[in-house]
Protein backbone atom coordinates (compact mmCIF):
# COMPACT_ATOMS: atom_id res chain seq x y z
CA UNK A 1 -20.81 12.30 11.32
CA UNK A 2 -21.17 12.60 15.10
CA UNK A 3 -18.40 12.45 17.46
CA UNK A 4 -19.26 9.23 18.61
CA UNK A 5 -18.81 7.89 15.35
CA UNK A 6 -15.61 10.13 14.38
CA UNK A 7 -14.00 8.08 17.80
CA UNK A 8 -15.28 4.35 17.34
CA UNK A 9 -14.40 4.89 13.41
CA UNK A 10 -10.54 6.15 14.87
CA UNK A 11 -10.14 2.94 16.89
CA UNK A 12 -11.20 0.77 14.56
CA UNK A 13 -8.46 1.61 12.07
CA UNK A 14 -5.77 1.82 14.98
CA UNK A 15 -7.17 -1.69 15.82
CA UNK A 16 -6.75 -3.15 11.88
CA UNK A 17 -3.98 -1.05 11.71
CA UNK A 18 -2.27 -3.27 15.32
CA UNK A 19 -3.22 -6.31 13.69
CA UNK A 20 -1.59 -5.85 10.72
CA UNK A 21 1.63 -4.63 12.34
CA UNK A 22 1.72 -7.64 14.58
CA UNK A 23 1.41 -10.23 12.01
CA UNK A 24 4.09 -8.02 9.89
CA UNK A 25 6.44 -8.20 12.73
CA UNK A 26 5.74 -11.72 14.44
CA UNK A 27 4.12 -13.78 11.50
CA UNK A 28 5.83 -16.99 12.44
CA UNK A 29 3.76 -16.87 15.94
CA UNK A 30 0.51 -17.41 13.85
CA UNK A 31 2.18 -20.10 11.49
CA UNK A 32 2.57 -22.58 14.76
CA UNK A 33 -0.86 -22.09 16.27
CA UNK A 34 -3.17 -21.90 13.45
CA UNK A 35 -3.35 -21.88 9.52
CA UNK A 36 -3.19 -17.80 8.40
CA UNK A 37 -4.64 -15.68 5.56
CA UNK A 38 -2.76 -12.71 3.91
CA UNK A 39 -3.07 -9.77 6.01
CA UNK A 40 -5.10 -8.11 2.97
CA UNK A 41 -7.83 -11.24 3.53
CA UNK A 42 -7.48 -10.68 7.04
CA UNK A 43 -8.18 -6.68 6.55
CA UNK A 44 -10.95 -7.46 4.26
CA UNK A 45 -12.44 -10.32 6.42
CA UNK A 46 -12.64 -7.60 9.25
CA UNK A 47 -14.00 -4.84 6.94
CA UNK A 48 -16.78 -6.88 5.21
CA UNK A 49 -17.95 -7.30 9.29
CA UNK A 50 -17.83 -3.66 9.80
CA UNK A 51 -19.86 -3.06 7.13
CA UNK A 52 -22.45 -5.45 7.41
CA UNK A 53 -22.84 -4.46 11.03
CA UNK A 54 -23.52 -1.56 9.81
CA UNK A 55 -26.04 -2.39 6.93
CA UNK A 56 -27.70 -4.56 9.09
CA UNK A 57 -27.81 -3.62 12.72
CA UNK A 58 -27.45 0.54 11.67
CA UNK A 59 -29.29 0.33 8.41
CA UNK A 60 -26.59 2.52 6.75
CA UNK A 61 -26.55 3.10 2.82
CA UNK A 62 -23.78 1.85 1.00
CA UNK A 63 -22.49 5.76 0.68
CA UNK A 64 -22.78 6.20 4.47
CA UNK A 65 -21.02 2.88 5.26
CA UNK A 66 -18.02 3.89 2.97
CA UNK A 67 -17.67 7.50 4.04
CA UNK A 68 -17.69 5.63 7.96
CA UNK A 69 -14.77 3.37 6.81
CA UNK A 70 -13.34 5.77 4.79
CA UNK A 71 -12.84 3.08 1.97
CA UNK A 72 -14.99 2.72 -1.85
CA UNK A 73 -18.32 2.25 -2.38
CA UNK A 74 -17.82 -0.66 -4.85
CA UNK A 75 -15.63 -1.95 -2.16
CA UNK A 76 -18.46 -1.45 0.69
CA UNK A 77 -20.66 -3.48 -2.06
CA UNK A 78 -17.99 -6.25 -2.84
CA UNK A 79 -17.21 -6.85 0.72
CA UNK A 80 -21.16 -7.28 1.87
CA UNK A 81 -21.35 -9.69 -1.35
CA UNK A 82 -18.20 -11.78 -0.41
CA UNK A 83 -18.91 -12.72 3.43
CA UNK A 84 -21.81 -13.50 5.28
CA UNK A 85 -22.07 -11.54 8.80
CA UNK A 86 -20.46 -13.44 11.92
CA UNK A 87 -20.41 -10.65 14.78
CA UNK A 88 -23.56 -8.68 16.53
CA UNK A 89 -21.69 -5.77 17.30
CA UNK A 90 -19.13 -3.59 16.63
CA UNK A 91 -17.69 -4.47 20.04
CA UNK A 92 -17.37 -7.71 19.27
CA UNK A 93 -15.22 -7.38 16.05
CA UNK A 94 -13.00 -4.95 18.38
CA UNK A 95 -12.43 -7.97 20.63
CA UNK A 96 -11.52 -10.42 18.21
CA UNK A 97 -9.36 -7.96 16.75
CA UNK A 98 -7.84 -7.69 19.96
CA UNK A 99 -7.71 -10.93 20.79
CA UNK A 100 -6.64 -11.99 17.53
């Protein structure tokens, strides 16, 4: 895995990892202004983009995509099964990650 890859892999789990610590901290925020999920939906929602941004736009194997997200192959499989694929880029999950 190239450096580039090694850094945009780092950020993405600081980003999941801000999200989740936000709605851990401030969860009644999100119950005024719009229905939630369970952060483990949420963190699955946003992984099952990651990976079929990567299947897709990368063409990367199931084993490459897991090793990338550092999370099961099964799970890589499950998640690209589950949800269909709602963001172009990787950018653009980063932003609505951001952005809540």
């Amino acid at each position: 895995m190239n450096k580039t890859k090694q850094n945009r892999n780092k950020q993405l789990k600081q980003y999941l990892k801000k999200l989740q610590e936000h709605d851990w901290h401030k969860p009644a925020t999100y119950k005024n202004k719009v229905a939630t999920r369970p952060i483990k939906d949420l963190v699955d929602y946003y992984n099952a983009q990651m990976v079929l941004v990567l299947r897709n736009n990368f063409h990367q194997s199931l084993e490459s995509v897991a090793s990338i997200l550092d999370i099961p192959k099964v799970k890589v499989f499950r998640l690209s099964e589950k949800y269909d694929q709602e963001f172009d880029s990787i950018e653009e999950i980063q932003e609505a990650i951001q952005n809540g």
